[in-house]
PDB file of N, CA and C in Angstrom:
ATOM      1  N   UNK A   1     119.259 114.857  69.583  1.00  0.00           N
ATOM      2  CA  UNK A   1     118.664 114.689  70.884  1.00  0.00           C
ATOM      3  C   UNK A   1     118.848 113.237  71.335  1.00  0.00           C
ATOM      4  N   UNK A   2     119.376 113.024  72.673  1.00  0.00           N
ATOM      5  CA  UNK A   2     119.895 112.027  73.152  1.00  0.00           C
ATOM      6  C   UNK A   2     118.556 111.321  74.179  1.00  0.00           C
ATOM      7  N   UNK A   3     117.747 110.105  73.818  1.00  0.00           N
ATOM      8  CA  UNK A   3     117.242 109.962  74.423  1.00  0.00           C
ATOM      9  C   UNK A   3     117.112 108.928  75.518  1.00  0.00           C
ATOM     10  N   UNK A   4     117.019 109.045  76.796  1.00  0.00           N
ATOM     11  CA  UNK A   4     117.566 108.148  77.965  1.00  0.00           C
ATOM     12  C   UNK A   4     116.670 106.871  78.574  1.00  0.00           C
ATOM     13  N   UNK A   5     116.604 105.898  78.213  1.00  0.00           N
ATOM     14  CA  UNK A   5     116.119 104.909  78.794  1.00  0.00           C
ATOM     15  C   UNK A   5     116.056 104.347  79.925  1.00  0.00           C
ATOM     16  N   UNK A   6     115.011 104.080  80.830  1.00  0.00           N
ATOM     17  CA  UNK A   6     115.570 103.604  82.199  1.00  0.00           C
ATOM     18  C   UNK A   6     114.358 101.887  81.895  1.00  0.00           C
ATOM     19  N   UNK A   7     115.140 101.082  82.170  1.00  0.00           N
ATOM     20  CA  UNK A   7     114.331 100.034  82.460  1.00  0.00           C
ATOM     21  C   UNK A   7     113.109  99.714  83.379  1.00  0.00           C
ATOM     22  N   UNK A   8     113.028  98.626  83.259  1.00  0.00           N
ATOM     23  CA  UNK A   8     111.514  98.218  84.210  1.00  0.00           C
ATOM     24  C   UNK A   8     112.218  97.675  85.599  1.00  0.00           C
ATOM     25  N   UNK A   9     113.777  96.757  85.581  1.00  0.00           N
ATOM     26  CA  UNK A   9     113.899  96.060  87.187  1.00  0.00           C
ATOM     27  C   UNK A   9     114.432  98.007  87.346  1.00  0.00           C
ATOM     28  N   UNK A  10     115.029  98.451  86.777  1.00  0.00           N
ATOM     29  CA  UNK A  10     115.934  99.550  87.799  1.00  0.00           C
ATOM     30  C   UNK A  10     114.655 100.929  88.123  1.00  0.00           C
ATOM     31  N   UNK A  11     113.674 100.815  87.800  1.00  0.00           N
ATOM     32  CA  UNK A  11     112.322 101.454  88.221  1.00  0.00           C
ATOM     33  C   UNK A  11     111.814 101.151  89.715  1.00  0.00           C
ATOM     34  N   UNK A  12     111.778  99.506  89.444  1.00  0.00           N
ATOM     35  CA  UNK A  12     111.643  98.949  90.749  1.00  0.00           C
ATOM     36  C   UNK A  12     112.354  98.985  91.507  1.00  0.00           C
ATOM     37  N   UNK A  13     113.570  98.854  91.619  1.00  0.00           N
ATOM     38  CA  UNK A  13     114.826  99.007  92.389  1.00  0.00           C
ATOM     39  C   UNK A  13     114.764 100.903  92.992  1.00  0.00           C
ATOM     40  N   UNK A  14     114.494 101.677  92.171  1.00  0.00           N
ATOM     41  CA  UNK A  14     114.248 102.579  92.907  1.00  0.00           C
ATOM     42  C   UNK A  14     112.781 102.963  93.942  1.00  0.00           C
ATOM     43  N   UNK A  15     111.832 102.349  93.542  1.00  0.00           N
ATOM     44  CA  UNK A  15     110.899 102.333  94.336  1.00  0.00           C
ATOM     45  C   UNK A  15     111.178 101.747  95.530  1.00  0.00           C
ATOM     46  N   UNK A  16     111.655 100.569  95.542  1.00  0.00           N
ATOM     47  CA  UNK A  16     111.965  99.592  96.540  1.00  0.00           C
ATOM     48  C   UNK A  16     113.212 100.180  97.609  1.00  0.00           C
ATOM     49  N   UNK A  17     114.059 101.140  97.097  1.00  0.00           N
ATOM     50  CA  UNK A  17     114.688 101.805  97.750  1.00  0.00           C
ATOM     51  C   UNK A  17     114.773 102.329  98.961  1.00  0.00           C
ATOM     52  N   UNK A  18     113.224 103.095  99.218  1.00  0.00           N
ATOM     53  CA  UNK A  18     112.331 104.109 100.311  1.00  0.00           C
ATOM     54  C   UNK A  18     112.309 102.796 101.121  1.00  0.00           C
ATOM     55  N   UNK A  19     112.094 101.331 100.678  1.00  0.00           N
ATOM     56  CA  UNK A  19     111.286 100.737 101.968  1.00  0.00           C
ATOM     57  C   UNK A  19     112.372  99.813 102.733  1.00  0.00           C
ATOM     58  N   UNK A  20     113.422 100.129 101.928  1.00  0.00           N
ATOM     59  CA  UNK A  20     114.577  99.195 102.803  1.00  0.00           C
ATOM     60  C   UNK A  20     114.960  99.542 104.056  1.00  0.00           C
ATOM     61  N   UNK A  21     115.201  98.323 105.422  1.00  0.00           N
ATOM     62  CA  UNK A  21     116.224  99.315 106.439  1.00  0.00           C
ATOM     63  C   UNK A  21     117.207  99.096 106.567  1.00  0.00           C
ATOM     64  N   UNK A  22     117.551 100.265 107.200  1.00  0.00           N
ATOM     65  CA  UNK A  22     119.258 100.443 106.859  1.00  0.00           C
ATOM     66  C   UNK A  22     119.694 100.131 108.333  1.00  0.00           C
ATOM     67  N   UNK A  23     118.952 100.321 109.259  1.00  0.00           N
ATOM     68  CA  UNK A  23     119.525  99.937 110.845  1.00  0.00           C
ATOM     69  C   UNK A  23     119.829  98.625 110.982  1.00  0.00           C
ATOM     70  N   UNK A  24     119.165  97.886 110.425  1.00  0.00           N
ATOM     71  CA  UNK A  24     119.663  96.026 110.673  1.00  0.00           C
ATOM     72  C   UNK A  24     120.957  96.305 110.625  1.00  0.00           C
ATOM     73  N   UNK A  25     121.228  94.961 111.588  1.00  0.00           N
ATOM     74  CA  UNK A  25     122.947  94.325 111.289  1.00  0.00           C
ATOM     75  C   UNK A  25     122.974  93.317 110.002  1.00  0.00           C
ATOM     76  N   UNK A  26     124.011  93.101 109.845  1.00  0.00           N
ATOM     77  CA  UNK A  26     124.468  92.166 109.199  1.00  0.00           C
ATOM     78  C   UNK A  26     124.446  90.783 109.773  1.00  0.00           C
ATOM     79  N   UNK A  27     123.528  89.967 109.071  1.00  0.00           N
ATOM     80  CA  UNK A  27     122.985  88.582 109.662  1.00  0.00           C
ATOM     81  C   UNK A  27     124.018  88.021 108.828  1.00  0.00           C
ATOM     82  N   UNK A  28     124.641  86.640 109.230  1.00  0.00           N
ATOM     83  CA  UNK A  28     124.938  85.463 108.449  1.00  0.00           C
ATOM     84  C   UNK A  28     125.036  84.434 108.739  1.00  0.00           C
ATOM     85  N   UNK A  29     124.796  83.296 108.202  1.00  0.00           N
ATOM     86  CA  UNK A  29     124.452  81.709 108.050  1.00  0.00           C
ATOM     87  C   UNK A  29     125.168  81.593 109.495  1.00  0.00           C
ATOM     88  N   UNK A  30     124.212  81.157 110.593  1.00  0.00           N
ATOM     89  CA  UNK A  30     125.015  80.404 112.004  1.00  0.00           C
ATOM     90  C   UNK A  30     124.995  81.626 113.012  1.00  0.00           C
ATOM     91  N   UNK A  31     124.444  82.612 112.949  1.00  0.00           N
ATOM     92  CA  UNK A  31     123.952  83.332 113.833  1.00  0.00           C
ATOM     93  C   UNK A  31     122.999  83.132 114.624  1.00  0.00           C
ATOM     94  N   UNK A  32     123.070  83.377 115.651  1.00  0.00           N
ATOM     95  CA  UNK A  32     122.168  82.978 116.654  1.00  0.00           C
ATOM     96  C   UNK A  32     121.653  84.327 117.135  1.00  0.00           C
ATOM     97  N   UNK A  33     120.089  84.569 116.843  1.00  0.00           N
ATOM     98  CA  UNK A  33     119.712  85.692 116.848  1.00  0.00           C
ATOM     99  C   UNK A  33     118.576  86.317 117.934  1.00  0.00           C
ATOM    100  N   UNK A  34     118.031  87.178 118.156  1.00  0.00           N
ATOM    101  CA  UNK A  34     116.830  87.548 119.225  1.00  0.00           C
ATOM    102  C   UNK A  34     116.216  88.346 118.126  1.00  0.00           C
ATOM    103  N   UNK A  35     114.986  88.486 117.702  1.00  0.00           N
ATOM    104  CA  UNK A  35     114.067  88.990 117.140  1.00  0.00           C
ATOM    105  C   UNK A  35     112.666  89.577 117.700  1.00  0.00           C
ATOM    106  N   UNK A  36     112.835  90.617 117.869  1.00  0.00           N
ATOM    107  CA  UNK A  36     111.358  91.549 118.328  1.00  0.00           C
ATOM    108  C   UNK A  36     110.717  91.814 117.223  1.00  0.00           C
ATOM    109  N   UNK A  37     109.478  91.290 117.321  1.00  0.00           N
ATOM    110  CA  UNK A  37     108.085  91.543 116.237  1.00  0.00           C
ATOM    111  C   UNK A  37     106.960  92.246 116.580  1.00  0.00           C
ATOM    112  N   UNK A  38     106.452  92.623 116.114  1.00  0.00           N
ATOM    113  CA  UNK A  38     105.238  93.316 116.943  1.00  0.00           C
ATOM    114  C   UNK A  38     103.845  92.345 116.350  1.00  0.00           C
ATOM    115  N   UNK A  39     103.030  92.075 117.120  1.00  0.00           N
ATOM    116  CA  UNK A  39     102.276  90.934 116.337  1.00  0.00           C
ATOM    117  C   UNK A  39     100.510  91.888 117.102  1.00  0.00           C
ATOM    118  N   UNK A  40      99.697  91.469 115.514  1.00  0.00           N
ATOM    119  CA  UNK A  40      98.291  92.031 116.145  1.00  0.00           C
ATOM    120  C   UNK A  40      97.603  91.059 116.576  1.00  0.00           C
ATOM    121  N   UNK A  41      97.077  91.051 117.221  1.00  0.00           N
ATOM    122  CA  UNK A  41      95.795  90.269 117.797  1.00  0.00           C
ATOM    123  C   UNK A  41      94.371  91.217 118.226  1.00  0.00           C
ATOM    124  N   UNK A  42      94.032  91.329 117.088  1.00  0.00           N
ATOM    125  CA  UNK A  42      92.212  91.875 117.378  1.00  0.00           C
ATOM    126  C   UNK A  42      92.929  93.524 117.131  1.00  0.00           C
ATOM    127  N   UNK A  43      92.312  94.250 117.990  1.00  0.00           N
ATOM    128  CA  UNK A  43      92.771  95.011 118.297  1.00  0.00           C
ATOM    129  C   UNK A  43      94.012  96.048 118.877  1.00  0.00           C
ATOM    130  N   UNK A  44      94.583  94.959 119.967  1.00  0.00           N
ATOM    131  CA  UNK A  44      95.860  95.297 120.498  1.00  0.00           C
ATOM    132  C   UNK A  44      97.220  95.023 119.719  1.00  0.00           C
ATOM    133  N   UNK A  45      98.238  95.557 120.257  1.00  0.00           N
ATOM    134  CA  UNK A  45      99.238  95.211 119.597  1.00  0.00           C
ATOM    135  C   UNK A  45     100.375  94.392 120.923  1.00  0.00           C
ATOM    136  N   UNK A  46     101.060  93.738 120.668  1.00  0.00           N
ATOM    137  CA  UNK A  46     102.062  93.356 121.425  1.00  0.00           C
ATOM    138  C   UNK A  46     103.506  92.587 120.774  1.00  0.00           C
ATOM    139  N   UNK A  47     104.359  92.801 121.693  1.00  0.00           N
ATOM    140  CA  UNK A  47     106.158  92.495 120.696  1.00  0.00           C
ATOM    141  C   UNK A  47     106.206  90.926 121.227  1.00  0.00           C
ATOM    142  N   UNK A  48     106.774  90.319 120.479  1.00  0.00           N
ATOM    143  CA  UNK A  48     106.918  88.998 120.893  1.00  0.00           C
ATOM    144  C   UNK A  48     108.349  89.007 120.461  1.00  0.00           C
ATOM    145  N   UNK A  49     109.042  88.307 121.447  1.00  0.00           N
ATOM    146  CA  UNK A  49     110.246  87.962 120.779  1.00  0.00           C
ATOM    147  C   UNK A  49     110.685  86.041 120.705  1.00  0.00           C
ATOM    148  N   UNK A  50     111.686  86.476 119.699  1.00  0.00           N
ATOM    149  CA  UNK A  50     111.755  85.164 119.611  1.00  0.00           C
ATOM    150  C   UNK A  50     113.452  85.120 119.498  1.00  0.00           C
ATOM    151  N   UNK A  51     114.240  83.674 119.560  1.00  0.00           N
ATOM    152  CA  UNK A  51     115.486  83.488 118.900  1.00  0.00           C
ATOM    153  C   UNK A  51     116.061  82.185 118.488  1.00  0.00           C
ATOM    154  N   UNK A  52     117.163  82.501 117.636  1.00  0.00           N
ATOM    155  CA  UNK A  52     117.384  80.931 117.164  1.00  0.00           C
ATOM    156  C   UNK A  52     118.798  81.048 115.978  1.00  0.00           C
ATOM    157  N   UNK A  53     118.748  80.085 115.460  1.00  0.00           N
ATOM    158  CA  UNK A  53     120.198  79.959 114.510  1.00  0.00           C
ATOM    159  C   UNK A  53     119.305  80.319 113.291  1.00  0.00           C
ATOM    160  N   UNK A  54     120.482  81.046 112.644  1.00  0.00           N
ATOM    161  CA  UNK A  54     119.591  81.075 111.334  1.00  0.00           C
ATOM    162  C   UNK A  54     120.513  80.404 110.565  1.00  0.00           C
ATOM    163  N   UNK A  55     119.191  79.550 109.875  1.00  0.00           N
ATOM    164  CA  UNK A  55     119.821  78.413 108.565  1.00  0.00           C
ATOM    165  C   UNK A  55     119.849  78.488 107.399  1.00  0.00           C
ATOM    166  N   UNK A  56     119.276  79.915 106.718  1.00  0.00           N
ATOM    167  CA  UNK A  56     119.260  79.848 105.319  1.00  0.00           C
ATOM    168  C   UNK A  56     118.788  81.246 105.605  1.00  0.00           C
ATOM    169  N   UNK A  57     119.476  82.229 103.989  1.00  0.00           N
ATOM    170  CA  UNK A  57     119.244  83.219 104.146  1.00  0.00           C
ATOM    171  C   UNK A  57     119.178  83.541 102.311  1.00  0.00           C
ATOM    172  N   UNK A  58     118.223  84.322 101.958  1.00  0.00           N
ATOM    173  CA  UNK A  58     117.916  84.327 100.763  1.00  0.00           C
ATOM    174  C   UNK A  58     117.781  85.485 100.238  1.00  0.00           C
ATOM    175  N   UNK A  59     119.200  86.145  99.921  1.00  0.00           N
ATOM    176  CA  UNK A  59     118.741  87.858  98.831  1.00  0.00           C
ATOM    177  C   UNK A  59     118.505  88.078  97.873  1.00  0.00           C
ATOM    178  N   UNK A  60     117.517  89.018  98.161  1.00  0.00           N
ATOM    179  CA  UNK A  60     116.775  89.558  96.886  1.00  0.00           C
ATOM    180  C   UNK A  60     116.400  91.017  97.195  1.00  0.00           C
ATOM    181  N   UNK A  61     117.061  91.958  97.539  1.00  0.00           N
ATOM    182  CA  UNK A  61     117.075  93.231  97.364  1.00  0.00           C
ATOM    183  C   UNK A  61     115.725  93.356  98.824  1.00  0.00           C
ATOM    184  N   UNK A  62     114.751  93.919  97.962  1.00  0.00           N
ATOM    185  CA  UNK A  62     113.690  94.210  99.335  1.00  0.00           C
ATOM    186  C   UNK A  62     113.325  92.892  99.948  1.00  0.00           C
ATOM    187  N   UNK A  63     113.034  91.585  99.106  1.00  0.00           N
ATOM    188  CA  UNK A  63     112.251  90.673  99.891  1.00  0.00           C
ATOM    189  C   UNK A  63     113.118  89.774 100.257  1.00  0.00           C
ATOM    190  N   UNK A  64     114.474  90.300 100.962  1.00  0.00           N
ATOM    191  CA  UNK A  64     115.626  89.529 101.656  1.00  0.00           C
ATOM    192  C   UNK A  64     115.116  88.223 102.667  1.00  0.00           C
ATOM    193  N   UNK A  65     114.891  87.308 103.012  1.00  0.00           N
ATOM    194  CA  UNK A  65     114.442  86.883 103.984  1.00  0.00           C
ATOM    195  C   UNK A  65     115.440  85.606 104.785  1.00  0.00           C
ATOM    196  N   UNK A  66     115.264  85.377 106.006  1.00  0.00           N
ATOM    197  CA  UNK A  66     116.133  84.498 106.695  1.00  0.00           C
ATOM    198  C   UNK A  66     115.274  83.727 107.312  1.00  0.00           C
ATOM    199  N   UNK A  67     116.179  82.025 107.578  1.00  0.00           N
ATOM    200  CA  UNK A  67     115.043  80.956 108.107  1.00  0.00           C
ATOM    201  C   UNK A  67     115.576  80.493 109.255  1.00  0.00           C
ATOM    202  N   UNK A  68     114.751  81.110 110.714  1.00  0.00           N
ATOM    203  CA  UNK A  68     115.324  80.868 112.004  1.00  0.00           C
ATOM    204  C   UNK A  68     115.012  79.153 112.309  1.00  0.00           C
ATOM    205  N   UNK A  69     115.840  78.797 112.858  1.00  0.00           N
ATOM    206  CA  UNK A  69     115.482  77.291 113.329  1.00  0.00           C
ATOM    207  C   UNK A  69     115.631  77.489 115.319  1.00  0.00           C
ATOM    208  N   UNK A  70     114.701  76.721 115.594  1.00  0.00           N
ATOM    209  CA  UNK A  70     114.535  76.950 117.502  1.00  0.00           C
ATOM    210  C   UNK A  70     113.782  75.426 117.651  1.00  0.00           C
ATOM    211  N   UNK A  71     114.434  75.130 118.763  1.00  0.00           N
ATOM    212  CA  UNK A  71     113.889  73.966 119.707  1.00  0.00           C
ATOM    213  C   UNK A  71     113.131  74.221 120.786  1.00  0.00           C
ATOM    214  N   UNK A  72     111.818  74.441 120.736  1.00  0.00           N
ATOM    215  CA  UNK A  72     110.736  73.863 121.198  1.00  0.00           C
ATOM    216  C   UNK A  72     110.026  73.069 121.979  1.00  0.00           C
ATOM    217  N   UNK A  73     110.625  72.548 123.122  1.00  0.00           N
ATOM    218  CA  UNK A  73     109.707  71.352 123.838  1.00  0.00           C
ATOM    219  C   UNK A  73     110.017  69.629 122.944  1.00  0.00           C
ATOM    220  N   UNK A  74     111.258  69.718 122.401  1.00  0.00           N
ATOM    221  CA  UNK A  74     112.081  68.391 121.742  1.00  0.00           C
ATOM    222  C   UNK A  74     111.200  68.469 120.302  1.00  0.00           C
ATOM    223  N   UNK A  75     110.943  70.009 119.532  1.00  0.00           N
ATOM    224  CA  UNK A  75     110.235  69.582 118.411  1.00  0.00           C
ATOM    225  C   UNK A  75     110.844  70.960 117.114  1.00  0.00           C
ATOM    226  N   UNK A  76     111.294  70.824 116.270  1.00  0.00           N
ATOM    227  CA  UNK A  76     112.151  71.869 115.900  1.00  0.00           C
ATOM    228  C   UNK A  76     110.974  73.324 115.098  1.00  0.00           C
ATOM    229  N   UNK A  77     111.511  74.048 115.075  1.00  0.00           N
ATOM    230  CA  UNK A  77     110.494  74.968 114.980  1.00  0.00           C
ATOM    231  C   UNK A  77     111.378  75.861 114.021  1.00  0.00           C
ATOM    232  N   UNK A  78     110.717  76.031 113.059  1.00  0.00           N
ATOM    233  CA  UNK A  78     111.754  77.055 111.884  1.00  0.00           C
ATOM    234  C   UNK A  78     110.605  77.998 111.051  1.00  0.00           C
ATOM    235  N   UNK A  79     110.561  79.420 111.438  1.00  0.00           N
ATOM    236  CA  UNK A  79     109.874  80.677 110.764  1.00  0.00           C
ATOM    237  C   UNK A  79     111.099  81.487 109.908  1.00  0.00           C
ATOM    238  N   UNK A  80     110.450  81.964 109.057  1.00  0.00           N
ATOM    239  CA  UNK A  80     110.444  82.530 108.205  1.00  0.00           C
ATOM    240  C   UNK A  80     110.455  83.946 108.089  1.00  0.00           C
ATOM    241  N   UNK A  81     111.340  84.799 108.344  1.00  0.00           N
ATOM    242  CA  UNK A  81     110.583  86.243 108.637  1.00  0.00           C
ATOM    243  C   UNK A  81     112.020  87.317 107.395  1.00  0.00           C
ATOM    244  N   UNK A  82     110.858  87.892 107.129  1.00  0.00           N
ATOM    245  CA  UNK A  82     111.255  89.116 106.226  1.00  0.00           C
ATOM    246  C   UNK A  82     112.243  90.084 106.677  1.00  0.00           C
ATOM    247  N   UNK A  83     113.906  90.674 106.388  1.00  0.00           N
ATOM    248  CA  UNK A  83     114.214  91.444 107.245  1.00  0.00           C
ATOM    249  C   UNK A  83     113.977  92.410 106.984  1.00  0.00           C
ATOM    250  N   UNK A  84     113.299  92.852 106.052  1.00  0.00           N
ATOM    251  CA  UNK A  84     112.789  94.622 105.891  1.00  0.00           C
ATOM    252  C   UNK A  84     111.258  94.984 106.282  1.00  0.00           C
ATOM    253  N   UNK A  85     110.804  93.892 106.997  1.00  0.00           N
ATOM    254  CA  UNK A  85     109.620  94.148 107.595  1.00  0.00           C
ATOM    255  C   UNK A  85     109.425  95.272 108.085  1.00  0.00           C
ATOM    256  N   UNK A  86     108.280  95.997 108.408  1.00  0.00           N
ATOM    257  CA  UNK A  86     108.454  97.247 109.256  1.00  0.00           C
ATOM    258  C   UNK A  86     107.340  96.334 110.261  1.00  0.00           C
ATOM    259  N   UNK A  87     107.116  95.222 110.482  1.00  0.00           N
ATOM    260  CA  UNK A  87     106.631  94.666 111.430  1.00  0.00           C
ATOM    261  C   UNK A  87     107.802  94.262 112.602  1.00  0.00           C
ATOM    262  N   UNK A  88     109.409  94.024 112.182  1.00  0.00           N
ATOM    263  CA  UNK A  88     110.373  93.623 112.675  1.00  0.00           C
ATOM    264  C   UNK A  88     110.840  94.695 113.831  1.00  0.00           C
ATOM    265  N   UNK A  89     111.148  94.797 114.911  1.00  0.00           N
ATOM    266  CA  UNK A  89     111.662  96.500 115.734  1.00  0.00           C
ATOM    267  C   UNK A  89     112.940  96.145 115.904  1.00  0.00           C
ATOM    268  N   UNK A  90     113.550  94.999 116.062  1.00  0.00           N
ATOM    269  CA  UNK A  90     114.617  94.589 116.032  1.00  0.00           C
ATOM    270  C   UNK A  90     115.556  93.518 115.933  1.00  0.00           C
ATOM    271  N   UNK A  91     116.815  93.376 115.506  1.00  0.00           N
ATOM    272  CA  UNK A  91     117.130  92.023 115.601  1.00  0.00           C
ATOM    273  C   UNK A  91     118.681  92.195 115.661  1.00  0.00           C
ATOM    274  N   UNK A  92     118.880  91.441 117.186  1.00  0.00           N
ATOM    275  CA  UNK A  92     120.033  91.740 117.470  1.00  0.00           C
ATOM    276  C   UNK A  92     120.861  90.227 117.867  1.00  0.00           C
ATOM    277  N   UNK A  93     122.626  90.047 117.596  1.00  0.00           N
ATOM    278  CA  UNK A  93     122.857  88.942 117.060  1.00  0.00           C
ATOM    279  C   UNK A  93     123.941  88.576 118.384  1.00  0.00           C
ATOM    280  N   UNK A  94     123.281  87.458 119.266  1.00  0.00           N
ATOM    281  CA  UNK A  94     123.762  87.161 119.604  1.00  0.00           C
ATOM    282  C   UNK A  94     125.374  86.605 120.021  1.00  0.00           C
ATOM    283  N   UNK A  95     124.912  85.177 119.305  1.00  0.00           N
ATOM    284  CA  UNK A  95     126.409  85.000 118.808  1.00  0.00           C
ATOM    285  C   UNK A  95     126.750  84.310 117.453  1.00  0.00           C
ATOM    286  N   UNK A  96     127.868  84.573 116.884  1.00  0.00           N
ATOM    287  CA  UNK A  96     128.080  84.274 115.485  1.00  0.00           C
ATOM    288  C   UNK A  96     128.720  82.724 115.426  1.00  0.00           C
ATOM    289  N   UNK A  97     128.601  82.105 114.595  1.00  0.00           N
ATOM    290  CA  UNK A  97     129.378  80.876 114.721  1.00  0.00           C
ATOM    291  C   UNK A  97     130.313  80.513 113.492  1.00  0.00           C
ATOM    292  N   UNK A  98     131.228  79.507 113.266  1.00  0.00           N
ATOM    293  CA  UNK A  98     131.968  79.900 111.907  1.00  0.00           C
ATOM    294  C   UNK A  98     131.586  78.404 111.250  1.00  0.00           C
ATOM    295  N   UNK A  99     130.952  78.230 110.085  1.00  0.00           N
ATOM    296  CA  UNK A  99     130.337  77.403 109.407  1.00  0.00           C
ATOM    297  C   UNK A  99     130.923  77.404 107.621  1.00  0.00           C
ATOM    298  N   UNK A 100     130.735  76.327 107.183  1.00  0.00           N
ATOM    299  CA  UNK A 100     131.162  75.918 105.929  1.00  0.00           C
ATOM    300  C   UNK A 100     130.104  75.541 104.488  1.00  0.00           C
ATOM    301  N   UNK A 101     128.775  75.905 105.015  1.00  0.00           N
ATOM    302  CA  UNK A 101     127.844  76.166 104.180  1.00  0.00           C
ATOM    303  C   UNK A 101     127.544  77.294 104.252  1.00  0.00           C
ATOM    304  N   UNK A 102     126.379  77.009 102.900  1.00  0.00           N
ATOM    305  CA  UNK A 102     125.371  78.279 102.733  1.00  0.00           C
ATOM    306  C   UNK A 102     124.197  77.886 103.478  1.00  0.00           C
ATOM    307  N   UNK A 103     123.772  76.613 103.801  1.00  0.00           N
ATOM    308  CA  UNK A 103     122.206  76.290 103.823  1.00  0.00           C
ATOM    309  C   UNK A 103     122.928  75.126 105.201  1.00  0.00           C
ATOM    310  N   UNK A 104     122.376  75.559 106.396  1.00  0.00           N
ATOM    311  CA  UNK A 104     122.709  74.287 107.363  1.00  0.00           C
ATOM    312  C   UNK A 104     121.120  73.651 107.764  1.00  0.00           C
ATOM    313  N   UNK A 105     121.153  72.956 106.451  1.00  0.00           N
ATOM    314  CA  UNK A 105     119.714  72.026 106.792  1.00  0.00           C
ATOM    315  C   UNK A 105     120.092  70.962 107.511  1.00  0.00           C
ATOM    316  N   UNK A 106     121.486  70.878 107.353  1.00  0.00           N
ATOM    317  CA  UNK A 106     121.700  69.485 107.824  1.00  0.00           C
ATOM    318  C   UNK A 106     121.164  69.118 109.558  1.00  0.00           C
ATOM    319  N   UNK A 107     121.576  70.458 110.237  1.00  0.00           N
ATOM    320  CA  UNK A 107     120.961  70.727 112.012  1.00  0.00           C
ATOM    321  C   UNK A 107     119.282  70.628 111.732  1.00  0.00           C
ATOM    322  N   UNK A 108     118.374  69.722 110.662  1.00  0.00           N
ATOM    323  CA  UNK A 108     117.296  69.344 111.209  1.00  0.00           C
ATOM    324  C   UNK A 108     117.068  67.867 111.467  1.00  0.00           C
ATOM    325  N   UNK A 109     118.449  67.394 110.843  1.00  0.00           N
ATOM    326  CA  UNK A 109     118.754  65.878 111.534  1.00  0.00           C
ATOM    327  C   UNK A 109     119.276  65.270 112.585  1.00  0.00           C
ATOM    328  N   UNK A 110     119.594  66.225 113.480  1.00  0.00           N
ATOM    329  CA  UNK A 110     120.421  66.589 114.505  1.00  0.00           C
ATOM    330  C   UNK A 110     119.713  67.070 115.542  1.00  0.00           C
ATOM    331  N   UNK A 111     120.308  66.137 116.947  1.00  0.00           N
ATOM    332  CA  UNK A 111     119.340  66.760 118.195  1.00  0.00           C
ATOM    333  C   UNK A 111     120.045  66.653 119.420  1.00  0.00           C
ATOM    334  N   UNK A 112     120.144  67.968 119.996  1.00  0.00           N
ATOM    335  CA  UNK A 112     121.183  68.307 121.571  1.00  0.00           C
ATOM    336  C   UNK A 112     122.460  68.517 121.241  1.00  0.00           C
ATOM    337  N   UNK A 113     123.227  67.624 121.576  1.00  0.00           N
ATOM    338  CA  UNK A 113     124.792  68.652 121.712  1.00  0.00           C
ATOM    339  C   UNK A 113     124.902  68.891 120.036  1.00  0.00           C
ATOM    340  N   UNK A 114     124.931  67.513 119.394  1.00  0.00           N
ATOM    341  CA  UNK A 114     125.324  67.465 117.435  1.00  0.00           C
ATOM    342  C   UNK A 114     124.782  68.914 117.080  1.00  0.00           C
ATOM    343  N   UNK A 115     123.862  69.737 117.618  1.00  0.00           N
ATOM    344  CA  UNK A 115     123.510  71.027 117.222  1.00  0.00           C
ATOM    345  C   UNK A 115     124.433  71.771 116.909  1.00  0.00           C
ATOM    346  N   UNK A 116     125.001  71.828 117.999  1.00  0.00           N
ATOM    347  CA  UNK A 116     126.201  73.145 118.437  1.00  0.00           C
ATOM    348  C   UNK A 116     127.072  73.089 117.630  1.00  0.00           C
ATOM    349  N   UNK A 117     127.731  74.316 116.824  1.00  0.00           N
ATOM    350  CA  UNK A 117     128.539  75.009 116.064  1.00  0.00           C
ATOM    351  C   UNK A 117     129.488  76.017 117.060  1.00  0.00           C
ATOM    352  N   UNK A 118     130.772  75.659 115.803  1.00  0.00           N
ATOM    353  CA  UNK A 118     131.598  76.454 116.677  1.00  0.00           C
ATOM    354  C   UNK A 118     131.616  78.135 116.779  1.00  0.00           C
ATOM    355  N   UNK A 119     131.877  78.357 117.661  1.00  0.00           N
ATOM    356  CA  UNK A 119     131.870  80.234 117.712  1.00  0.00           C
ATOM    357  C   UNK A 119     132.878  80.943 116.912  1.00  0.00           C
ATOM    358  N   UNK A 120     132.061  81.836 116.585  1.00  0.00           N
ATOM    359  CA  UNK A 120     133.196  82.858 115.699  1.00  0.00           C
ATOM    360  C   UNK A 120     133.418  84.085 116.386  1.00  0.00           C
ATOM    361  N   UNK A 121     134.588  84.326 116.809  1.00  0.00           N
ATOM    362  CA  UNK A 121     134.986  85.508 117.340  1.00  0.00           C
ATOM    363  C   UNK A 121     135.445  86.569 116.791  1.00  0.00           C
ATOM    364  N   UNK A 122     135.271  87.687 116.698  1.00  0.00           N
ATOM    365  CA  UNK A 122     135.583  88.911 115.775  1.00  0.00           C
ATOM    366  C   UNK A 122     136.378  89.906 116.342  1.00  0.00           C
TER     367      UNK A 122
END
C-alpha cells in the first residue's frame, strides 16, 4: 500500500486557490494605472478611484501586492493595495512604460518632468 503525502505550503496553495482573481490584467513595474475600490464609511458604501505608476510589485501567490506612487498637491503619495482584494472592482492600465528596474524608488527623488518614463508600445 502506497501511501500519499501532501504537504503543509501545497494545502495552502490549494485553499488559496478559490480566492484568487483571475479577471485582473497583467500589471508591471511602470504602469500607470486607474484603480476602483469600494471603501466603507459607517454604513454606506462608495468606489473611490484612484491612479498612478506603480513602483514595486511583490509576488506571493494570494498576497500579491503593488505600490502605486501619485502626486498630490506637490507631495508624493504611495498606497499599497492588495491585487486579489475582493475590495478591488477594478484595475485598468493605462499606459505601460519601458523601464530597467524592478523597484523604481528612485521617482521619489524626482519631481515634474524627471518623473516621466518612456512609453511602451505593444
Amino acid at each position: 500500500m502506497i501511501k500519499k503525502t501532501i504537504s503543509y505550503p501545497q494545502i495552502i496553495h490549494d485553499i488559496e486557490k478559490e480566492f484568487i482573481q483571475n479577471g485582473r490584467p497583467k500589471i508591471e513595474i511602470g504602469d500607470h494605472i486607474r484603480i476602483k475600490k469600494t471603501i466603507q464609511e459607517g454604513n454606506k458604501e462608495r468606489v473611490q478611484t484612484s491612479e498612478g505608476v506603480v513602483i514595486s510589485k511583490k509576488n506571493s501567490y494570494l498576497n500579491t501586492t503593488i505600490t502605486v506612487r501619485k502626486i498630490i498637491q506637490n507631495i508624493g503619495v504611495e498606497r499599497v493595495y492588495l491585487i486579489n482584494s475582493p475590495d478591488i472592482i477594478n484595475i485598468e492600465i493605462i499606459r505601460q512604460s519601458k523601464v530597467r528596474k524592478a523597484k523604481l524608488y528612485y521617482l521619489r527623488k524626482r519631481s515634474g518632468k524627471a518623473t516621466r518614463l518612456k512609453q511602451r508600445f505593444n
